[in-house]
Protein backbone atom coordinates (compact mmCIF):
# COMPACT_ATOMS: atom_id res chain seq x y z
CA UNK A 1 12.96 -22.23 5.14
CA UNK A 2 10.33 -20.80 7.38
CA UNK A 3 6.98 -20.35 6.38
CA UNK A 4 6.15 -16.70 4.95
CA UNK A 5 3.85 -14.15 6.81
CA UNK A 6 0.79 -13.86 4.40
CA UNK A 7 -1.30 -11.14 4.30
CA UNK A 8 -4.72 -11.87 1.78
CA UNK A 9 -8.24 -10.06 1.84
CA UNK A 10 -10.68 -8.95 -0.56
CA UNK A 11 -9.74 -5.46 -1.84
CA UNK A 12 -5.87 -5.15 -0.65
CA UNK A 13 -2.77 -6.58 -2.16
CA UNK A 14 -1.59 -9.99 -1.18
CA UNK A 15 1.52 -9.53 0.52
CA UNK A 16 3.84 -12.15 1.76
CA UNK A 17 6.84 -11.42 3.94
CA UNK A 18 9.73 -13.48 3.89
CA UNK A 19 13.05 -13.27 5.83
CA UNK A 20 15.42 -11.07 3.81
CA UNK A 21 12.54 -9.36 1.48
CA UNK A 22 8.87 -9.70 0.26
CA UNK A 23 6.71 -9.91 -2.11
CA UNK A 24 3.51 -7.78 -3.41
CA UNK A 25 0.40 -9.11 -5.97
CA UNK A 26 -1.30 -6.02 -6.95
CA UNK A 27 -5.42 -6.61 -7.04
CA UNK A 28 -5.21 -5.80 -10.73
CA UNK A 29 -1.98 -8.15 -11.76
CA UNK A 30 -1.19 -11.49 -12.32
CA UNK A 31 2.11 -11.70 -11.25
CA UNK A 32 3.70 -11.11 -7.54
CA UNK A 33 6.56 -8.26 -7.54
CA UNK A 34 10.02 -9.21 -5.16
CA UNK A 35 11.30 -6.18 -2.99
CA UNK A 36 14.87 -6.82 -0.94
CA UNK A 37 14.70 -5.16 2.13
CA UNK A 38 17.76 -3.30 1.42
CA UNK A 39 16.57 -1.81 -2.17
CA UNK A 40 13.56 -0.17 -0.56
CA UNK A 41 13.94 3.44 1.33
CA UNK A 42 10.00 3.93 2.46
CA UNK A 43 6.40 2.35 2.51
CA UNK A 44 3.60 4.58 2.94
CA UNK A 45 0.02 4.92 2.62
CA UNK A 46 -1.15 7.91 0.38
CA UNK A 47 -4.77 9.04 0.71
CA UNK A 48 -5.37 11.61 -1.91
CA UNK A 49 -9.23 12.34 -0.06
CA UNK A 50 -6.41 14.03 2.48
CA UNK A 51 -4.61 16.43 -0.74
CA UNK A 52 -5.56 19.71 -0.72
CA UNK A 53 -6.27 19.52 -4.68
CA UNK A 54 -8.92 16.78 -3.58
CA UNK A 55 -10.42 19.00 -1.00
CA UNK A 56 -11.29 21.50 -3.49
CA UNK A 57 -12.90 19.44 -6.12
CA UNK A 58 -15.20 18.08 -3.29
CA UNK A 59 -16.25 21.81 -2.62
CA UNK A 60 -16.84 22.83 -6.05
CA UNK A 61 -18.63 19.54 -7.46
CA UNK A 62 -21.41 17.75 -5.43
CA UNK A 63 -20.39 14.43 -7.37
CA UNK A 64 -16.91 14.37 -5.32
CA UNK A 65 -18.70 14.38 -2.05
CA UNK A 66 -21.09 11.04 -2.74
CA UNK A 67 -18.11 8.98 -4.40
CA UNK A 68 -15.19 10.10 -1.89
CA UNK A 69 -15.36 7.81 0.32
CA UNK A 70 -14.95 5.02 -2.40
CA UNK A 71 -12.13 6.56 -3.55
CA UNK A 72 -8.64 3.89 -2.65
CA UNK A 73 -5.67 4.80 -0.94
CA UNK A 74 -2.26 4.02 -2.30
CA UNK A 75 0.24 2.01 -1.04
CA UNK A 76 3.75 3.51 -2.00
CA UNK A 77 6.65 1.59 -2.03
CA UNK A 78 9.87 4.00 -2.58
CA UNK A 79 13.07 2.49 -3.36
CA UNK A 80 16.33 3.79 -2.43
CA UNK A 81 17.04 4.35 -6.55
CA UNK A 82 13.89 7.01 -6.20
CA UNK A 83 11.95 4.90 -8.22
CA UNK A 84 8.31 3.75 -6.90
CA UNK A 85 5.14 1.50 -7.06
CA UNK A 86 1.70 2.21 -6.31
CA UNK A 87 -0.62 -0.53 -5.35
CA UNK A 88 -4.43 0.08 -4.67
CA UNK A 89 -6.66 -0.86 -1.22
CA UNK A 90 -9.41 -0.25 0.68
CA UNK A 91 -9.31 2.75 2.61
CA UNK A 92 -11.03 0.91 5.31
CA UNK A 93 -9.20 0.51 8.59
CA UNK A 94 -7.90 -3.24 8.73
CA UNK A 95 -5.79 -3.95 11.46
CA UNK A 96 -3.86 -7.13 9.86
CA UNK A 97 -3.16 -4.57 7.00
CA UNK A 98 -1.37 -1.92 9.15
CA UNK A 99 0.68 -4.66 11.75
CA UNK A 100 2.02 -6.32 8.08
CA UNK A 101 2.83 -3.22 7.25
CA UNK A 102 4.26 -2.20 10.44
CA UNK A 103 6.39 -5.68 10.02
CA UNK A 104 7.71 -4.49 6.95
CA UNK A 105 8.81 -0.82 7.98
CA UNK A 106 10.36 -2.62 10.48
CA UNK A 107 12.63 -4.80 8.58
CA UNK A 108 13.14 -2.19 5.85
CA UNK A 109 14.95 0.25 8.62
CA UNK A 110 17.03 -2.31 10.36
């Protein structure tokens, strides 16, 4: 068996991508979740800072616009049953973070 595609840095999920699915350690969790490539219809990146409900709250309370940019994004992983998991990261630009997640799009629409 080949050796998986590992994706580990301080702040994101550890992700490791294997040949027919993968495999996702939230920061906050002990234990690694399996997704089959088949079972899962979408992978996105949610940042709420971008939600118009967000937007407001920055306007009406100075607190919102010092801590904003701390604020994570979510990684969303939908599955094809319409059920979902949210993991937190950084929402700092990492390029290894977007090509493994590129990789996985990827293999999730073939």
């Amino acid at each position: 068996m080949k050796e998986p595609i590992v994706f580990e840095e301080k702040g994101y999920p550890i992700i490791k991508v294997y040949k027919d699915y993968f495999e996702i350690k939230a920061i906050d969790y002990w234990e690694f979740r399996t997704f089959n490539y088949s079972e899962v219809k979408s992978i996105e990146i949610i940042d709420s800072r971008k939600k118009w409900y967000f937007q407001l709250y920055q306007i009406l309370f100075f607190n919102a616009r010092i801590f904003a940019k701390d604020e994570p994004v979510l990684l969303r992983i939908t599955r094809k049953n319409d059920g979902f998991r949210d993991y937190s990261a950084k929402n700092e630009h990492n390029s290894n973070f977007n090509s493994i997640l590129k990789e996985l799009k990827k293999r999730i629409s073939n």
